[in-house]
C-alpha atoms as a PDB file:
ATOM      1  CA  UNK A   1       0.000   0.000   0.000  1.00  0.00           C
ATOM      2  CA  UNK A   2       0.997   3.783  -0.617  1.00  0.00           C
ATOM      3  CA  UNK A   3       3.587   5.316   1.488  1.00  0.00           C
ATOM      4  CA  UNK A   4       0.492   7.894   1.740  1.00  0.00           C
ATOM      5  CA  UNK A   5      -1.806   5.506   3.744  1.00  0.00           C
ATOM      6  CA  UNK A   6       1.374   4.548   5.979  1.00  0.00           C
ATOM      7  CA  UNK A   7       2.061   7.941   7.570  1.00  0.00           C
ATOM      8  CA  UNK A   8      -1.643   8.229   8.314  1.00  0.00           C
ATOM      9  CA  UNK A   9      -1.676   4.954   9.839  1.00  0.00           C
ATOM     10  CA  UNK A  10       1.600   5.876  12.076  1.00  0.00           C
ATOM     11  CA  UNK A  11      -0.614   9.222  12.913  1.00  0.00           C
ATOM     12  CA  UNK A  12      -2.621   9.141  15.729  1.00  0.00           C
ATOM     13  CA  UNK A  13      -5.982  10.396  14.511  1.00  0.00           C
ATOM     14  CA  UNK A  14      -6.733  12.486  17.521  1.00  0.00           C
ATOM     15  CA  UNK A  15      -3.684  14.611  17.067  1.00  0.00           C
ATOM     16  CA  UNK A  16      -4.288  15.105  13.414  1.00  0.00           C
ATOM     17  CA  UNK A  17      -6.420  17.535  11.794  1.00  0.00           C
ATOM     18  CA  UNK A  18      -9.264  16.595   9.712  1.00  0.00           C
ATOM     19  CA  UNK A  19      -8.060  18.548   6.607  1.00  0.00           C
ATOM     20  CA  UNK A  20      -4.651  16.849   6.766  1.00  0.00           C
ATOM     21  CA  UNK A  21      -6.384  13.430   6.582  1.00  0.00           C
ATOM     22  CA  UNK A  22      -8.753  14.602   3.651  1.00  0.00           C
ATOM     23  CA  UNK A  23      -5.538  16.126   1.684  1.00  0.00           C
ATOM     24  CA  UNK A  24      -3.669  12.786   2.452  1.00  0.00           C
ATOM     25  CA  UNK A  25      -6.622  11.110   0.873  1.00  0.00           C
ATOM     26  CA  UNK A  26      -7.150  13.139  -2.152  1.00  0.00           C
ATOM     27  CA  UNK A  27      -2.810  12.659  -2.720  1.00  0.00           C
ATOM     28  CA  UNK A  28      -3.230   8.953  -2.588  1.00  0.00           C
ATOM     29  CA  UNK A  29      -6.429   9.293  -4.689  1.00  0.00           C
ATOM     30  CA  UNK A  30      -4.716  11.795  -7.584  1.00  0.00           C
ATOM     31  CA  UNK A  31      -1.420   9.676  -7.844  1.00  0.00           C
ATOM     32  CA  UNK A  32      -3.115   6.721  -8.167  1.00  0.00           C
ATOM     33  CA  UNK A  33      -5.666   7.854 -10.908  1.00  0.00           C
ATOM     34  CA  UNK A  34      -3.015   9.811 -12.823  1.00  0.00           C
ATOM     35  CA  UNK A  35      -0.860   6.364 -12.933  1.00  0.00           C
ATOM     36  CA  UNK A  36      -3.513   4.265 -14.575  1.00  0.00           C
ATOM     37  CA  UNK A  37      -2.913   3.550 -18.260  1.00  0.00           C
ATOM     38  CA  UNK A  38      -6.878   4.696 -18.911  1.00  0.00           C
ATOM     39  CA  UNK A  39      -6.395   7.947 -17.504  1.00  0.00           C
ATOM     40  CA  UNK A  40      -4.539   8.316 -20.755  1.00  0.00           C
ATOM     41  CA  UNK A  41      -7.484   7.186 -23.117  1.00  0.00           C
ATOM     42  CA  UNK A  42      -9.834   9.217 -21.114  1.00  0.00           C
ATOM     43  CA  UNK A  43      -7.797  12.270 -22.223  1.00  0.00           C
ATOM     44  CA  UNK A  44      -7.546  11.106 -25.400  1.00  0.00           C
ATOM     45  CA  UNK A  45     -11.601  11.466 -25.710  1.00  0.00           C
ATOM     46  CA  UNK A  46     -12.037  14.216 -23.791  1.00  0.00           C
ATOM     47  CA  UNK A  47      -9.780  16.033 -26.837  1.00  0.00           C
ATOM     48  CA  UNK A  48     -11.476  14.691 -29.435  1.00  0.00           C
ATOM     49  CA  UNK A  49     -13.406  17.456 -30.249  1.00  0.00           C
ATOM     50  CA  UNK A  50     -11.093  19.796 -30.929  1.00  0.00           C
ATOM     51  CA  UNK A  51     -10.419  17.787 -33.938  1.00  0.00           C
ATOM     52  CA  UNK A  52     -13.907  18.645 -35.123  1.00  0.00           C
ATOM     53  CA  UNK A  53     -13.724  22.442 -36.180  1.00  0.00           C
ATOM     54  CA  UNK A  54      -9.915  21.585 -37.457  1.00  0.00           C
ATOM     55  CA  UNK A  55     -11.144  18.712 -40.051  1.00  0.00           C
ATOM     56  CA  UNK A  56     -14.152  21.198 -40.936  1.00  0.00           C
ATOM     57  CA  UNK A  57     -11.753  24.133 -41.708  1.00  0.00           C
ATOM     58  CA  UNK A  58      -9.658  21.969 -44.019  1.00  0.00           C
ATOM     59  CA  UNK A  59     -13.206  19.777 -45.991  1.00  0.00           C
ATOM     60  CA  UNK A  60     -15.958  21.868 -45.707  1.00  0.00           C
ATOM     61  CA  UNK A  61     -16.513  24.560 -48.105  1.00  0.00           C
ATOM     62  CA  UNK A  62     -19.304  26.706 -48.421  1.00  0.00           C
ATOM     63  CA  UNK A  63     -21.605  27.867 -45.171  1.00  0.00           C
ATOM     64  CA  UNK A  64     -21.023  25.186 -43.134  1.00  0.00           C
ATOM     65  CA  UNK A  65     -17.580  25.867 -42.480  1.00  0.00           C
ATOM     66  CA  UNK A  66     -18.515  29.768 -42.170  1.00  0.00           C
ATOM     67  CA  UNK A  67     -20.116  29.082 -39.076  1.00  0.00           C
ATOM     68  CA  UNK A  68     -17.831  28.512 -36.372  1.00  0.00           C
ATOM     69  CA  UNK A  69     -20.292  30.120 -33.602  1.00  0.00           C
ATOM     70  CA  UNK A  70     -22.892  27.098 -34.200  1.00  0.00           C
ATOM     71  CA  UNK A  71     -20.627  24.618 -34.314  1.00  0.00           C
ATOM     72  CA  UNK A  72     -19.051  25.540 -31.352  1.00  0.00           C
ATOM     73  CA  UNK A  73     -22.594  26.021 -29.121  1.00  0.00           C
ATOM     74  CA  UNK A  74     -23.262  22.319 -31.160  1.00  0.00           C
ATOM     75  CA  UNK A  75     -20.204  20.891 -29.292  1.00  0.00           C
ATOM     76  CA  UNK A  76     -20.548  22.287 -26.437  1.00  0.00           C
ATOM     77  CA  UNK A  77     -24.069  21.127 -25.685  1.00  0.00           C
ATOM     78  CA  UNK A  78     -24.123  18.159 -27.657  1.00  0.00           C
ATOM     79  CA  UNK A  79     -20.813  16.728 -26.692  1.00  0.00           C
ATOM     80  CA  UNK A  80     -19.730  17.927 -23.561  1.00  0.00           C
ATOM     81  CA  UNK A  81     -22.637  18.295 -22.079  1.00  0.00           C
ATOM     82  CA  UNK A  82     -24.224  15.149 -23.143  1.00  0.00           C
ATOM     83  CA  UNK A  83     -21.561  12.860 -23.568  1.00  0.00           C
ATOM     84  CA  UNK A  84     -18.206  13.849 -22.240  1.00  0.00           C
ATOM     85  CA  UNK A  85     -19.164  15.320 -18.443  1.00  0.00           C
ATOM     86  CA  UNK A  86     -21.268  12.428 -17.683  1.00  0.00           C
ATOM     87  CA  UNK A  87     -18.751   9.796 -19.274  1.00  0.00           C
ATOM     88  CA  UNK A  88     -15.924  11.042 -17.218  1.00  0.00           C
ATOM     89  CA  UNK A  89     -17.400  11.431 -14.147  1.00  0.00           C
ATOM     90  CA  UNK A  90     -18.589   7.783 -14.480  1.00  0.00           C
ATOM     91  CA  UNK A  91     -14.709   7.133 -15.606  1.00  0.00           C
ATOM     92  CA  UNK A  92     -13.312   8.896 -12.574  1.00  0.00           C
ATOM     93  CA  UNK A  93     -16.226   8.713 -10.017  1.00  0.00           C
ATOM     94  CA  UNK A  94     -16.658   5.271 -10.766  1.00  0.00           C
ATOM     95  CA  UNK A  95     -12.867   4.383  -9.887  1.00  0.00           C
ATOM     96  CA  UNK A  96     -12.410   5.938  -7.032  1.00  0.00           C
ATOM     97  CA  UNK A  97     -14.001   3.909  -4.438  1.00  0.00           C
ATOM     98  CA  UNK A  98     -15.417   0.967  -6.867  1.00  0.00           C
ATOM     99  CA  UNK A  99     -11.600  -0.144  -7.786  1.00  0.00           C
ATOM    100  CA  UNK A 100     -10.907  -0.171  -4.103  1.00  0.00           C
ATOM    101  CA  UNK A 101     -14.327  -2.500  -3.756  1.00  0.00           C
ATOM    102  CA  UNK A 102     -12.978  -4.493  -6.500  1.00  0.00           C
ATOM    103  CA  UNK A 103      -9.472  -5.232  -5.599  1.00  0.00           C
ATOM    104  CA  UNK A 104     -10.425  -5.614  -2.441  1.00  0.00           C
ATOM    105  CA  UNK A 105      -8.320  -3.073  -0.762  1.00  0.00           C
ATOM    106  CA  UNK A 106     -11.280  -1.122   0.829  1.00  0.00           C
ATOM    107  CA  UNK A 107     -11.225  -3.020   4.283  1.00  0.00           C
ATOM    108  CA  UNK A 108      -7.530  -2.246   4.215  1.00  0.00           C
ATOM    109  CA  UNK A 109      -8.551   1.890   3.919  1.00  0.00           C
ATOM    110  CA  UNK A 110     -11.241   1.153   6.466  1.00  0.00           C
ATOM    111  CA  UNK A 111      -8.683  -0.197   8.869  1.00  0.00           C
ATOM    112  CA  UNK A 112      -6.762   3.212   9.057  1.00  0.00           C
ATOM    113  CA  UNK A 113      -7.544   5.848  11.762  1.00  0.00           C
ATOM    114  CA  UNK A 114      -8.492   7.632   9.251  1.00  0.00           C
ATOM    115  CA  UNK A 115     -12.416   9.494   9.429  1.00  0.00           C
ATOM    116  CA  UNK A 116     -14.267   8.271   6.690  1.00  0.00           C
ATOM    117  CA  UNK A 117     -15.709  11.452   5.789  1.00  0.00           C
ATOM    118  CA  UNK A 118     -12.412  12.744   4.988  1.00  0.00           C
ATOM    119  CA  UNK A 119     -11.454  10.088   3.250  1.00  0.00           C
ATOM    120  CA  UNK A 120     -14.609   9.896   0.825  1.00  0.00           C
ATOM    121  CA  UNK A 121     -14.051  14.237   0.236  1.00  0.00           C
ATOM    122  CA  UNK A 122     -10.377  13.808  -0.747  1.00  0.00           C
ATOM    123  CA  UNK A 123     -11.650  11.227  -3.213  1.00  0.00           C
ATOM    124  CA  UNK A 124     -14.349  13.700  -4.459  1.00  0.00           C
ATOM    125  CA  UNK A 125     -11.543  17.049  -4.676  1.00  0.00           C
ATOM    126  CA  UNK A 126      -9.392  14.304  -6.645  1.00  0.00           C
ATOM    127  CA  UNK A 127     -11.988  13.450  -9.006  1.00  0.00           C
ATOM    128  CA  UNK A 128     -12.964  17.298  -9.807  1.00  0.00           C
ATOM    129  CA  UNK A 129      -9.325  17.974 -10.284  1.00  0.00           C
ATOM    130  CA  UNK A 130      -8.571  15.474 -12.486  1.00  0.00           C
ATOM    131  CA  UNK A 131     -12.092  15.745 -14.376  1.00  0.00           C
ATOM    132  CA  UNK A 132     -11.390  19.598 -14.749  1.00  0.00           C
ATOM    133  CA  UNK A 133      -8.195  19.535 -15.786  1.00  0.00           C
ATOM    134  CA  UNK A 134      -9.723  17.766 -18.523  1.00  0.00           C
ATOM    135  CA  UNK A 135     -12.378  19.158 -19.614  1.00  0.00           C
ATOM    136  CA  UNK A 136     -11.156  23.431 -18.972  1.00  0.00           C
ATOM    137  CA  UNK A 137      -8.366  22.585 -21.520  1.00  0.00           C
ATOM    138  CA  UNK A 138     -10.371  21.251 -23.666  1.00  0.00           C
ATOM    139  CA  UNK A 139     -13.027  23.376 -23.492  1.00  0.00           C
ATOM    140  CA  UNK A 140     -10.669  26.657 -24.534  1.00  0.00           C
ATOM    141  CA  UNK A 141      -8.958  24.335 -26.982  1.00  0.00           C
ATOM    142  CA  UNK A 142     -12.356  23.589 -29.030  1.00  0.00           C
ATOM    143  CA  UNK A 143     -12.756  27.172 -28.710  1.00  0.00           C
ATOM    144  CA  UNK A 144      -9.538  28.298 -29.987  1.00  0.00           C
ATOM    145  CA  UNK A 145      -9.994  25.418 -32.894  1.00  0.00           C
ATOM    146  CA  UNK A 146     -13.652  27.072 -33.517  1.00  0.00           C
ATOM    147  CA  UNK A 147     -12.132  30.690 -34.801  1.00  0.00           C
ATOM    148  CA  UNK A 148     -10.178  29.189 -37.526  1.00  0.00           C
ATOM    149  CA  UNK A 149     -13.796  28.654 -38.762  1.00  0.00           C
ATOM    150  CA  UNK A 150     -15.907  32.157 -40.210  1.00  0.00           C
ATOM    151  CA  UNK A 151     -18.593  34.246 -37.799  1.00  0.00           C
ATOM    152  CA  UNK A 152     -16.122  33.095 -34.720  1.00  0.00           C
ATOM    153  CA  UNK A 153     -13.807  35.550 -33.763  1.00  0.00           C
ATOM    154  CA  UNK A 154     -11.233  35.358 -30.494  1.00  0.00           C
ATOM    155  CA  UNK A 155     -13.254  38.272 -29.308  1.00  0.00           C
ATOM    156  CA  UNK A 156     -13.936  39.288 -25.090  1.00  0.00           C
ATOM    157  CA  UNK A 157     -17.572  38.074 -26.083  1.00  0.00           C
ATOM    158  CA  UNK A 158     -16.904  34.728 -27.217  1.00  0.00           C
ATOM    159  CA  UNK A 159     -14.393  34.238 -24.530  1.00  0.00           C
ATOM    160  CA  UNK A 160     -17.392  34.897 -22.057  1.00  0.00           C
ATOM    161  CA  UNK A 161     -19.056  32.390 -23.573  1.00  0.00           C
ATOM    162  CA  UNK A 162     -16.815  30.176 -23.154  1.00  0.00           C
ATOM    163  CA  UNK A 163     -16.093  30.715 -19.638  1.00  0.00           C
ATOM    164  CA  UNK A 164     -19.888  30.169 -19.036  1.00  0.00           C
ATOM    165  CA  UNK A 165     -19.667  26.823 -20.535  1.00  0.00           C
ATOM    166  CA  UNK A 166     -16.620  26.310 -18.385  1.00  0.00           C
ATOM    167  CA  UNK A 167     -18.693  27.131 -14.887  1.00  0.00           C
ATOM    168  CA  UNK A 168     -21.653  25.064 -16.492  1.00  0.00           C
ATOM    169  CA  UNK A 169     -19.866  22.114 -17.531  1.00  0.00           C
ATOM    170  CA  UNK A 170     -18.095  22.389 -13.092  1.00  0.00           C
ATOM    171  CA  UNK A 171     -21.232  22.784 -11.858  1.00  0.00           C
ATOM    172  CA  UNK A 172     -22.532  19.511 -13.748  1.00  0.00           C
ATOM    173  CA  UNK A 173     -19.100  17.724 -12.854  1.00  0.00           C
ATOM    174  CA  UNK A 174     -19.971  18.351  -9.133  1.00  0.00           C
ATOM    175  CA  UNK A 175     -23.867  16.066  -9.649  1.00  0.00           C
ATOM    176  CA  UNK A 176     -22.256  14.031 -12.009  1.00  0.00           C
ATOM    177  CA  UNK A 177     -19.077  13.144 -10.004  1.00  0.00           C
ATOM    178  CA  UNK A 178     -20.966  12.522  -6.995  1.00  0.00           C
ATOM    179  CA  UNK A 179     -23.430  10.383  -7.916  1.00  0.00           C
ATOM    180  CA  UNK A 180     -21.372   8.318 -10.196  1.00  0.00           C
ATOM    181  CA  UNK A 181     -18.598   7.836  -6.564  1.00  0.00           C
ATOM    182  CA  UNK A 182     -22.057   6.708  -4.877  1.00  0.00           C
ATOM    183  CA  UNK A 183     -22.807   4.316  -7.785  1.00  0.00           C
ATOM    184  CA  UNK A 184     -19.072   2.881  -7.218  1.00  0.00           C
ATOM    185  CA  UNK A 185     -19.601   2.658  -3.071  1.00  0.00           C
ATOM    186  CA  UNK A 186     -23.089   1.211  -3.622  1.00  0.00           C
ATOM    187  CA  UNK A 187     -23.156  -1.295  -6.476  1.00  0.00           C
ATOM    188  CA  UNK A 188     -21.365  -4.619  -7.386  1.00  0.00           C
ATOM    189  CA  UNK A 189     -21.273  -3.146 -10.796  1.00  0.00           C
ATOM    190  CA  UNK A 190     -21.395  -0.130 -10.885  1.00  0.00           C
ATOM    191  CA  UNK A 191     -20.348   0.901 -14.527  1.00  0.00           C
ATOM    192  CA  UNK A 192     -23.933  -1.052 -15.978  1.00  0.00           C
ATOM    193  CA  UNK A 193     -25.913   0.808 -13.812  1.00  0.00           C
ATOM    194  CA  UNK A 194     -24.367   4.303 -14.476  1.00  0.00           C
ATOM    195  CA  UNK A 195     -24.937   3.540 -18.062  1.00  0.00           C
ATOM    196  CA  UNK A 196     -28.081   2.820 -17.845  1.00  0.00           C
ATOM    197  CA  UNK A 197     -28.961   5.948 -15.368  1.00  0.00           C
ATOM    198  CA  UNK A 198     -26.672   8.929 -17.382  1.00  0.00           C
ATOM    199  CA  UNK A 199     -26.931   7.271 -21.035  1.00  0.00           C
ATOM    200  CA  UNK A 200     -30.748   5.516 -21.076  1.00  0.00           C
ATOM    201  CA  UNK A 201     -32.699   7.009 -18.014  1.00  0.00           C
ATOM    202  CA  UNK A 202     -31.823  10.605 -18.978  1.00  0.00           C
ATOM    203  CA  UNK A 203     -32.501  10.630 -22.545  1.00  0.00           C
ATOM    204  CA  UNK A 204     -35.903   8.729 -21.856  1.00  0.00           C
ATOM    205  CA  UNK A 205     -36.815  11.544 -19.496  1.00  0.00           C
ATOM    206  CA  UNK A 206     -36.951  14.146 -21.892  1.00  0.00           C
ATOM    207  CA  UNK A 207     -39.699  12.205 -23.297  1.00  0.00           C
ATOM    208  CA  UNK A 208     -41.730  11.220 -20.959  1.00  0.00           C
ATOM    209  CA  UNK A 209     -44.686  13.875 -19.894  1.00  0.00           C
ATOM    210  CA  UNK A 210     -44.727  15.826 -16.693  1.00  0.00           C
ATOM    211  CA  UNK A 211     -41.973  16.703 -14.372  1.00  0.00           C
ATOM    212  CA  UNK A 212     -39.767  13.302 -14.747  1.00  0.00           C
ATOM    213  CA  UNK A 213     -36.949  15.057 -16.093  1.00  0.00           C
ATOM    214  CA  UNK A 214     -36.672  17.070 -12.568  1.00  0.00           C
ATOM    215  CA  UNK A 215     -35.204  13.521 -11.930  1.00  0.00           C
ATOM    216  CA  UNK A 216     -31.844  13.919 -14.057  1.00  0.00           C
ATOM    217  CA  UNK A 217     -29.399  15.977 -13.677  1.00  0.00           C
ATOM    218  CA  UNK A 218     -29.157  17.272 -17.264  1.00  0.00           C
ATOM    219  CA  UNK A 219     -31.942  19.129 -16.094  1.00  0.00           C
ATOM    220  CA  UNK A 220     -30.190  21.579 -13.922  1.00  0.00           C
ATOM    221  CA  UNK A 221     -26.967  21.224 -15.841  1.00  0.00           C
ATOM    222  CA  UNK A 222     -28.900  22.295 -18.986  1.00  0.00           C
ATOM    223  CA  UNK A 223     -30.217  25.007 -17.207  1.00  0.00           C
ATOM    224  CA  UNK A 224     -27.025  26.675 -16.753  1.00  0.00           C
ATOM    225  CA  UNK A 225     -26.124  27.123 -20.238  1.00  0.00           C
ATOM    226  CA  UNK A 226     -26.153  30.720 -21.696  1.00  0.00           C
ATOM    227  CA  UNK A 227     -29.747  31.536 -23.016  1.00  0.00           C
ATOM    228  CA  UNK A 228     -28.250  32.455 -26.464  1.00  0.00           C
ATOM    229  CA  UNK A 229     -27.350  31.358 -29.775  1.00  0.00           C
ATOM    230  CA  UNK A 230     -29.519  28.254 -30.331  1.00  0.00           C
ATOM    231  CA  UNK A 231     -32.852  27.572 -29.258  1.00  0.00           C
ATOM    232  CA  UNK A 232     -33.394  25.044 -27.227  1.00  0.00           C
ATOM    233  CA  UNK A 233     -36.267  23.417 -28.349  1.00  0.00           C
ATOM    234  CA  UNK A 234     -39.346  20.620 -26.013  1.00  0.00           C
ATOM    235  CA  UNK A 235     -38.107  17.114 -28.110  1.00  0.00           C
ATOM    236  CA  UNK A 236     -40.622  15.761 -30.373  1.00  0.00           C
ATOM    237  CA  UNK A 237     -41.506  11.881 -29.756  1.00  0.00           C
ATOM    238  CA  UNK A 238     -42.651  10.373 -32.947  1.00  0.00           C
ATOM    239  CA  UNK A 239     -44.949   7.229 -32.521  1.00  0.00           C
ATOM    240  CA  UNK A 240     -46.958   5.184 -34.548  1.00  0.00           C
ATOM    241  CA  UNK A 241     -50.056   6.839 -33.766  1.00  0.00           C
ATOM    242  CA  UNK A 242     -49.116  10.945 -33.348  1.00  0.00           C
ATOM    243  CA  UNK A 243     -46.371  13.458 -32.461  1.00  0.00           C
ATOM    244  CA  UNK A 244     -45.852  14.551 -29.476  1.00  0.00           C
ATOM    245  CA  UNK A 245     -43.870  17.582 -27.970  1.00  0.00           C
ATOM    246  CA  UNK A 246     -43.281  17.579 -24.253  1.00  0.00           C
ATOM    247  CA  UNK A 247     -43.827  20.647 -22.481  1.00  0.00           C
ATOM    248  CA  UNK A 248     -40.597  22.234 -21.235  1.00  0.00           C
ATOM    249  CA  UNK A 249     -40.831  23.252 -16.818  1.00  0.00           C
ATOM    250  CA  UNK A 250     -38.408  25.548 -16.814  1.00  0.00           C
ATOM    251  CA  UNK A 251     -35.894  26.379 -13.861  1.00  0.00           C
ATOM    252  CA  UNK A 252     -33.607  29.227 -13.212  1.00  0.00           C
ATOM    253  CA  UNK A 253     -29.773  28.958 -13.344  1.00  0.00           C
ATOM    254  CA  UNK A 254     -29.754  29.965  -9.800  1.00  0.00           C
ATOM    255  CA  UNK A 255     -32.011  27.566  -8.356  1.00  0.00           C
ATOM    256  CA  UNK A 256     -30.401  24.717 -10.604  1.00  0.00           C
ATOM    257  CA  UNK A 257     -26.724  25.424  -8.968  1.00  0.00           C
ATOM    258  CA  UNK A 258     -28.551  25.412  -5.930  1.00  0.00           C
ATOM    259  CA  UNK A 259     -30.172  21.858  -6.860  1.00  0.00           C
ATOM    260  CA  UNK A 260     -26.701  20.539  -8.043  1.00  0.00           C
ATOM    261  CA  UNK A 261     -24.822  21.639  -4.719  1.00  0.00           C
ATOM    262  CA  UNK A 262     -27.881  19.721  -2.920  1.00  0.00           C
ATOM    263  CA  UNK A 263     -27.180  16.605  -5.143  1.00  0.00           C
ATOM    264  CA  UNK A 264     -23.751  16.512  -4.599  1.00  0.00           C
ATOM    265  CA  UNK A 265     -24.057  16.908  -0.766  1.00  0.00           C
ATOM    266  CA  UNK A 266     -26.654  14.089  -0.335  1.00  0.00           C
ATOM    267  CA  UNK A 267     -24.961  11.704  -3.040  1.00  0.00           C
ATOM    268  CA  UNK A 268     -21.272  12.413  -0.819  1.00  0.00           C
ATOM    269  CA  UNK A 269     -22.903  11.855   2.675  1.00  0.00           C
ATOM    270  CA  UNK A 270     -25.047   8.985   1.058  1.00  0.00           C
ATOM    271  CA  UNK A 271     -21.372   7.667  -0.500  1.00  0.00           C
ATOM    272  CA  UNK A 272     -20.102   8.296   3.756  1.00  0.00           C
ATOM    273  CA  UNK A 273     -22.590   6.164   5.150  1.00  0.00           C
ATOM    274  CA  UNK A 274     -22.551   3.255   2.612  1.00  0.00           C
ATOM    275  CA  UNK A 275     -18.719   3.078   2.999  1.00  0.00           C
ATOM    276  CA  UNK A 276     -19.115   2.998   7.244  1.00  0.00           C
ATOM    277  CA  UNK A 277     -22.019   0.532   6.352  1.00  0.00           C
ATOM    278  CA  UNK A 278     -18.975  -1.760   4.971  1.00  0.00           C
ATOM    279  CA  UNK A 279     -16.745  -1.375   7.734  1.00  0.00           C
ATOM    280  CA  UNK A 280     -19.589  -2.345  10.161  1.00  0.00           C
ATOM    281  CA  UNK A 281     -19.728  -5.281   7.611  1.00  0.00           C
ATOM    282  CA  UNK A 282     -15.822  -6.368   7.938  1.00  0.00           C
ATOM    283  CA  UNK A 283     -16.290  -5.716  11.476  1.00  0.00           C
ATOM    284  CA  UNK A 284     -19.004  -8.015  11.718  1.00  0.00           C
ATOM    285  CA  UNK A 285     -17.691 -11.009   9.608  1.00  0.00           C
ATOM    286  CA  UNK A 286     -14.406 -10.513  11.351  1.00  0.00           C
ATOM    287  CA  UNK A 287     -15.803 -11.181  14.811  1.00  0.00           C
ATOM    288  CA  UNK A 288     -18.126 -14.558  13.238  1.00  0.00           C
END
């Protein structure tokens, strides 16, 4: 085990201070993570748009590749949002506690004097570290790529804009990445069931009438975005019988950072309990 976990365990924990053990935690946690040959890959993906605008400037001719502005609210909202924030939070939320389920080295960690509180936060600041250094570089990097198409100048403007997608796309990290480091404390497979909640549950509860969608968090992540450039329109659900248009409940960007912070705080002291919930388990088949 990490040199990390051996000075806490030589620490007595009632001469320590809390935010020593939750920085000793979130070390361990970050050096670990950034070791792993997928941390890598998920960098890899988390760049891929920036190819995007770059292979439009050198094919497309004509409009298309005149309009840099649209295709950079297009990959912001339909990549990032959509797909990249909620695929590596699952990536990095996921691994945090779940690979210590996994390999078995949780009732190890649980075996240090170390409060688990602390060491479930310092998992959580590792996770938005690494998850942000992701996505703010690539973020400004799809941006930059974005002027070299027409109507999308490096302007103060379109740097704000940018920098609201930035705080948007944090905010969402801080729901995403604490429900997916629940999903990895809670379930024997975790990465299933985070599919199934990020990629099936949330697209099917755009659809479905009446306030379901208050349910996901690309509710309140969506309601962050700037209220510009494209309109965001109710989706359409096409059956065999009629259309259908679901009518769009609105919520403020205030109360939806409010709702995220909520979310994350219940999903991290949710995350606490279930990993003192194992300890009490080891404790248990220990003394049987």
């Amino acid at each position: 085990m990490s040199a990390t976990l051996d000075k806490v365990e030589a620490m007595p924990a009632a001469n320590a201070p809390y935010l020593r053990f939750l920085a000793m935690s979130a070390h361990h946690a970050l050096v670990t993570t950034l070791r792993r040959k997928r941390t890598i890959l998920a960098g890899v993906v988390a760049l891929l748009p920036v190819v995007i605008p770059l292979v439009l400037t050198v094919f497309t001719e004509g409009a298309f590749g005149r309009e840099g502005n649209k295709i950079f609210v297009m990959l912001m909202e339909d990549i990032y949002v959509k797909a990249l924030l909620p695929l590596l939070a699952m990536f990095f939320g996921i691994m945090l506690i779940g690979e210590d389920v996994e390999s078995q080295t949780i009732p190890y960690l649980l075996t240090r004097p170390v409060p688990r509180s602390a060491m479930v936060l310092g998992r959580f600041a590792s996770l938005l570290l690494i998850a942000a250094g992701l996505i703010v570089p690539g973020v400004f990097l799809t941006f930059a790529a974005c002027t070299a198409l027409g109507n999308f100048a490096f302007s103060a403007a379109n740097l704000r804009l940018m920098l609201h997608y930035d705080g948007a796309l944090l905010m969402g990290l801080l729901g995403y990445g604490a429900f997916c480091m629940w999903l990895g404390a809670f379930f024997k497979r975790p990465i299933i069931t985070g599919v199934m909640a990020l990629f099936f549950w949330q697209r099917l509860a755009l659809y479905v009438p009446g306030l379901i969608d208050f349910f996901t968090i690309e509710k309140y992540v969506v309601a962050l975005l700037p209220p510009l450039a494209e309109a965001r329109e109710a989706p359409m659900l096409r059956t065999a019988l009629a259309e259908y248009q679901k009518k769009l409940f609105l919520v403020s960007a205030t109360k939806s950072a409010i709702a995220l912070v909520i979310i994350a705080s219940v999903l991290i002291l949710l995350t606490v309990l279930v990993v003192r919930r194992r300890e009490y388990s080891q404790a248990k088949a220990m003394e049987s």
